[in-house]
C-alpha atoms as a PDB file:
ATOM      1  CA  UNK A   1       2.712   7.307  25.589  1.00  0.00           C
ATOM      2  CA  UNK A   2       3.918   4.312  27.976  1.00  0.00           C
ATOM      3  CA  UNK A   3       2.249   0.916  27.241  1.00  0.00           C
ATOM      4  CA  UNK A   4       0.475   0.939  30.409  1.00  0.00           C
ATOM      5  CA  UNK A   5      -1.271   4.101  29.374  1.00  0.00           C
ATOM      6  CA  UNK A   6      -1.740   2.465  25.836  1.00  0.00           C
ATOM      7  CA  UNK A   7      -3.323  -0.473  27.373  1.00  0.00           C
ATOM      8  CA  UNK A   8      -5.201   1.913  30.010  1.00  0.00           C
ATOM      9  CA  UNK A   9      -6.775   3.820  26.900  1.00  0.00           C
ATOM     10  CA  UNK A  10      -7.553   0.928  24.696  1.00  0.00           C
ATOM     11  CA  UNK A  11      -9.355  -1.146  27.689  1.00  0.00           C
ATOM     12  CA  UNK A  12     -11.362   2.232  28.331  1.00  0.00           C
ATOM     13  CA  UNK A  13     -11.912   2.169  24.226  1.00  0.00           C
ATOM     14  CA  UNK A  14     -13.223  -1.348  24.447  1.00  0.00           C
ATOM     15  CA  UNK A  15     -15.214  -1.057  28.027  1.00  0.00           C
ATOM     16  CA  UNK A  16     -17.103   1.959  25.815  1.00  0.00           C
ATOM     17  CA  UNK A  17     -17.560   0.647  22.444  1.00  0.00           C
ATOM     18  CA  UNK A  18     -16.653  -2.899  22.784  1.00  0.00           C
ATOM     19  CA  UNK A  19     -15.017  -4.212  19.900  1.00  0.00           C
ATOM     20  CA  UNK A  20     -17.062  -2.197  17.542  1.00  0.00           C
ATOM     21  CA  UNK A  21     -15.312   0.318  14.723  1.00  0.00           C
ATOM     22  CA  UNK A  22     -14.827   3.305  17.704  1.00  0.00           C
ATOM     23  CA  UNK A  23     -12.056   0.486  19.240  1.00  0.00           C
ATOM     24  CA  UNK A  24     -10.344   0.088  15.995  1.00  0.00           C
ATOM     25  CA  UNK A  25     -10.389   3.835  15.586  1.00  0.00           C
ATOM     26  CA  UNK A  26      -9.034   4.595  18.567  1.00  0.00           C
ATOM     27  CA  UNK A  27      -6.451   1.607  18.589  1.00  0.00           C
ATOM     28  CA  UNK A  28      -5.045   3.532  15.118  1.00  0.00           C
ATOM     29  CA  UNK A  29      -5.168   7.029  16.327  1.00  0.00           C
ATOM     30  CA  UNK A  30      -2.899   5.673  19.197  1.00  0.00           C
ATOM     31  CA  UNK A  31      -0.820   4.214  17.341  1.00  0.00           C
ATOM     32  CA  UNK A  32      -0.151   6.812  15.302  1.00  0.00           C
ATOM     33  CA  UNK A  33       0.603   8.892  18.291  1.00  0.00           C
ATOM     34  CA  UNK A  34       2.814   6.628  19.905  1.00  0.00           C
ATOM     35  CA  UNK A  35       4.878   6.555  16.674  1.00  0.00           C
ATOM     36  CA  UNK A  36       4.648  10.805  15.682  1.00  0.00           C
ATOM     37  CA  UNK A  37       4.937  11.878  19.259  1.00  0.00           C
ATOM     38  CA  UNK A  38       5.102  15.718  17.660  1.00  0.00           C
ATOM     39  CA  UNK A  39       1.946  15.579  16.146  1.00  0.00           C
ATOM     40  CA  UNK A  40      -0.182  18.228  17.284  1.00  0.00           C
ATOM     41  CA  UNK A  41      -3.061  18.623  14.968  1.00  0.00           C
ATOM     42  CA  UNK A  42      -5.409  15.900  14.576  1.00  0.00           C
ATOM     43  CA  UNK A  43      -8.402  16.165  12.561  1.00  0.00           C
ATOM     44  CA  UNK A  44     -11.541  14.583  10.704  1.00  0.00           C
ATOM     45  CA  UNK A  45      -9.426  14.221   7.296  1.00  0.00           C
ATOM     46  CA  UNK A  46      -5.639  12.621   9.354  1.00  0.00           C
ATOM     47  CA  UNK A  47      -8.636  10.019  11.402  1.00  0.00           C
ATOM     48  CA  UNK A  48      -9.950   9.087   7.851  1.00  0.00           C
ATOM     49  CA  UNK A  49      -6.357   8.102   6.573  1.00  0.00           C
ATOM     50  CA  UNK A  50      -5.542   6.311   9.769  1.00  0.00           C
ATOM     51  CA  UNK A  51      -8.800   4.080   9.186  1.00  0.00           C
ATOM     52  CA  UNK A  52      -9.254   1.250   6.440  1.00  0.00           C
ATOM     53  CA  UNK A  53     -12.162   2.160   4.573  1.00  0.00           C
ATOM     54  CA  UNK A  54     -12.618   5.946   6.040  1.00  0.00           C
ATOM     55  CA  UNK A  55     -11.567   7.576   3.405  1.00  0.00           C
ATOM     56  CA  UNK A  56     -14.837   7.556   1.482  1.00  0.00           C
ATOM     57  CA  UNK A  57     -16.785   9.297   4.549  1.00  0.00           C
ATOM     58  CA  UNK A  58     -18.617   6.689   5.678  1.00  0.00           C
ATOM     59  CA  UNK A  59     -17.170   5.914   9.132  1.00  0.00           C
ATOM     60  CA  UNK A  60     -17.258   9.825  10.270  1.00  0.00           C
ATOM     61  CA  UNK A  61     -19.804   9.191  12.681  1.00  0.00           C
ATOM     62  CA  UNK A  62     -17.777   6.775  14.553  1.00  0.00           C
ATOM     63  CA  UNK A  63     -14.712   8.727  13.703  1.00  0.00           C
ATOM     64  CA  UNK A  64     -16.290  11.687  15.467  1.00  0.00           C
ATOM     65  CA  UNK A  65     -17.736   9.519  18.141  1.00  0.00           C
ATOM     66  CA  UNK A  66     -14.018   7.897  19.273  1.00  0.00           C
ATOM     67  CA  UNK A  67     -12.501  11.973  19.021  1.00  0.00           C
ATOM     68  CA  UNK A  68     -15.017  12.937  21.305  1.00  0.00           C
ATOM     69  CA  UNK A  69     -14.464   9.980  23.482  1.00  0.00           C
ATOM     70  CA  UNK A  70     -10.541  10.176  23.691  1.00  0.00           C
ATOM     71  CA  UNK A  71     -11.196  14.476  24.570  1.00  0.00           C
ATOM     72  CA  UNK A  72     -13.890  13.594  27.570  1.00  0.00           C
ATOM     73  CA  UNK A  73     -13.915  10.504  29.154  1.00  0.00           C
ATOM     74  CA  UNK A  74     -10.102   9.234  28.528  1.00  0.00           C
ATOM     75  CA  UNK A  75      -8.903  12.792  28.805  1.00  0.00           C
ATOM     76  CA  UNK A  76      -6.407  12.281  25.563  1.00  0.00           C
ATOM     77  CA  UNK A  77      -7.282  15.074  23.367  1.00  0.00           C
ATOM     78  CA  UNK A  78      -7.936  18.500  23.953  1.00  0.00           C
ATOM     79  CA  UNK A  79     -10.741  20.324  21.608  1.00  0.00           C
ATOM     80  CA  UNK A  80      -9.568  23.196  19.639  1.00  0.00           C
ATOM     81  CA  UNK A  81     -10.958  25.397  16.652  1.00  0.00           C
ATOM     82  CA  UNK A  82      -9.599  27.412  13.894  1.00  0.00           C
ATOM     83  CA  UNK A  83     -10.525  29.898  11.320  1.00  0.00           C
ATOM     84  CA  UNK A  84      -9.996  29.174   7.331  1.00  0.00           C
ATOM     85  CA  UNK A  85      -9.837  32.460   5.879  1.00  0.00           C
ATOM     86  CA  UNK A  86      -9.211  32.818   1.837  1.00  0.00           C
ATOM     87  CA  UNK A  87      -8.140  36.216   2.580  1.00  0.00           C
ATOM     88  CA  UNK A  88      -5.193  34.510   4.923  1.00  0.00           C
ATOM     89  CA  UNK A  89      -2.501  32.466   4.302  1.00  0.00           C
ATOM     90  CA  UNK A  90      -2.727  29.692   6.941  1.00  0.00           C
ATOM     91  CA  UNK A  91      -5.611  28.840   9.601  1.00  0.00           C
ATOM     92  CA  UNK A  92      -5.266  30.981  12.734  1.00  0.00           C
ATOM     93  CA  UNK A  93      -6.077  29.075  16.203  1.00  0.00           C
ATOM     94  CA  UNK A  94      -9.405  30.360  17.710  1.00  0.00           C
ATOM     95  CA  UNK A  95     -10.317  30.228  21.444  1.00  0.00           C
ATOM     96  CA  UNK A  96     -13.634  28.516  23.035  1.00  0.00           C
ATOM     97  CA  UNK A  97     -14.624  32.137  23.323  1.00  0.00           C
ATOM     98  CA  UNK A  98     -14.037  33.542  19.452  1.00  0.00           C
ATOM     99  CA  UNK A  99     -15.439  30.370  18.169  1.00  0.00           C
ATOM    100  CA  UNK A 100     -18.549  30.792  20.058  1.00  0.00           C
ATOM    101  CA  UNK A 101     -18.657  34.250  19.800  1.00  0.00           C
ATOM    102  CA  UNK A 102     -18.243  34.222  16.152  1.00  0.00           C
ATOM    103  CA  UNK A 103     -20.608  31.859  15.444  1.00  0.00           C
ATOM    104  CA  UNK A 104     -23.504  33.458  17.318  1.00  0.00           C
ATOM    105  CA  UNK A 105     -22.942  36.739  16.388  1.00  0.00           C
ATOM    106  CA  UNK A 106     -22.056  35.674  12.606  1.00  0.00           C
ATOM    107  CA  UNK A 107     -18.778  37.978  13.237  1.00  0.00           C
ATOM    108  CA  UNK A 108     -15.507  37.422  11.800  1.00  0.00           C
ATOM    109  CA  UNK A 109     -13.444  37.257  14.921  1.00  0.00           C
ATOM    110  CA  UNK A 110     -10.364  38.773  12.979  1.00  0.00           C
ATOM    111  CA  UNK A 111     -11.956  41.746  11.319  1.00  0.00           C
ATOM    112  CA  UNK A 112     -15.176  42.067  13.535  1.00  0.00           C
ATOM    113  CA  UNK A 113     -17.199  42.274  10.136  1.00  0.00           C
ATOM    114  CA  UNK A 114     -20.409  41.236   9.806  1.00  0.00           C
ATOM    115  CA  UNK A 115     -19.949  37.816   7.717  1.00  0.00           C
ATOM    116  CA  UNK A 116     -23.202  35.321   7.123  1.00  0.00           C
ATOM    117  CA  UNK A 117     -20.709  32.410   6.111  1.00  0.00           C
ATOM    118  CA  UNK A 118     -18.256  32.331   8.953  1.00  0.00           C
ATOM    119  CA  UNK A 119     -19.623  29.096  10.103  1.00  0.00           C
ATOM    120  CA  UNK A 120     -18.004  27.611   7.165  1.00  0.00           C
ATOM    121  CA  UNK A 121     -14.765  28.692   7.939  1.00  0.00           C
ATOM    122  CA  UNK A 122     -14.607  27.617  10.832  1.00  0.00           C
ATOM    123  CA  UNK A 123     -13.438  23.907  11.926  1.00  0.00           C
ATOM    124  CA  UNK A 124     -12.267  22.118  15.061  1.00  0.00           C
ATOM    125  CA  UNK A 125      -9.522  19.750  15.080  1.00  0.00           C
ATOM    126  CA  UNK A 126      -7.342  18.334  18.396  1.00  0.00           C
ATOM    127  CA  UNK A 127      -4.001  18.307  20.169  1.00  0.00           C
ATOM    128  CA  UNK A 128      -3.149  15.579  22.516  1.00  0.00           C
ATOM    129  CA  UNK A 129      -3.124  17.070  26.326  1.00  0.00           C
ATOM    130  CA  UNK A 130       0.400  18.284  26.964  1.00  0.00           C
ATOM    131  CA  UNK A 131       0.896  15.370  29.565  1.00  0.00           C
ATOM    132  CA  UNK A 132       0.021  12.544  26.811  1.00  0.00           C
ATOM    133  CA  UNK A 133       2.390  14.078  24.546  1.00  0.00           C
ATOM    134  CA  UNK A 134       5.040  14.040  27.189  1.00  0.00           C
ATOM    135  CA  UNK A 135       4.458  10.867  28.063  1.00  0.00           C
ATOM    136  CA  UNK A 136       4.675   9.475  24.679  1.00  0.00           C
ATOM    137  CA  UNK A 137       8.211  11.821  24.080  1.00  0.00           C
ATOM    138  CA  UNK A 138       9.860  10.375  27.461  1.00  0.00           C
ATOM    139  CA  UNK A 139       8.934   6.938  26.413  1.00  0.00           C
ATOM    140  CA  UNK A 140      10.556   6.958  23.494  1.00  0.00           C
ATOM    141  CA  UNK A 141      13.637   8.065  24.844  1.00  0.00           C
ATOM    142  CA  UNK A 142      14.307   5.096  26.820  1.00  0.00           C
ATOM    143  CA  UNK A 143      12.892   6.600  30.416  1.00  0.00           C
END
């Protein structure tokens, strides 16, 4: 990420939130970015680490409030959702369209099985847009 879009995204943080806990949230999560460009999974629990005093819970609303913020408005993050599945070894990526699907039908969108808990297993997490990543990998190459 240039500092121009840095200072684009935090002035958009601030105009929104002023200089409440969303700015500060924001300003870390940037941060963070500019400094592991190949980071590629962001979620509740890596927010909480990246914030003094998250880690006990009680900033998640704000926490939530600044994701959703940097995946509409500032067009930073992109949403995406996942399935947690004992019966797997790792989570496996979900479309808009499972997720939803799932979740209404009370499917499990790998097996097609009835399953009354999938809700549980299923969590959202974001990826910065491909063009903020970019941005943040040709920066710190020098051009």
């Amino acid at each position: 990420m240039t500092k121009v879009d840095r200072s684009r995204l935090i002035e958009l943080l601030r105009r929104a939130f002023g200089a409440g806990r969303e700015t500060a949230i924001g300003e870390a999560l940037l941060t963070y970015l500019d400094e592991h460009s190949s980071t590629n999974h962001i979620n509740l629990q890596l927010v909480r680490q990246l914030t003094p005093g998250a880690d006990t819970g009680d900033l998640d609303k704000e926490i939530v409030r600044t994701l959703n913020f940097l995946s509409g408005d500032a067009h930073v993050l992109d949403l995406r959702f996942e399935l947690f599945d004992d019966a797997h070894d790792h989570a496996h990526d979900l479309t808009l369209d499972e997720a939803r699907g799932a979740l209404a039908d009370k499917v499990h969108p790998l097996t097609g099985q009835d399953d009354p808990a999938i809700a549980k297993k299923i969590g959202i997490y974001f990826t910065p847009i491909h063009s903020v990543s970019k941005q943040a990998s040709h920066g710190k190459d020098g051009g």
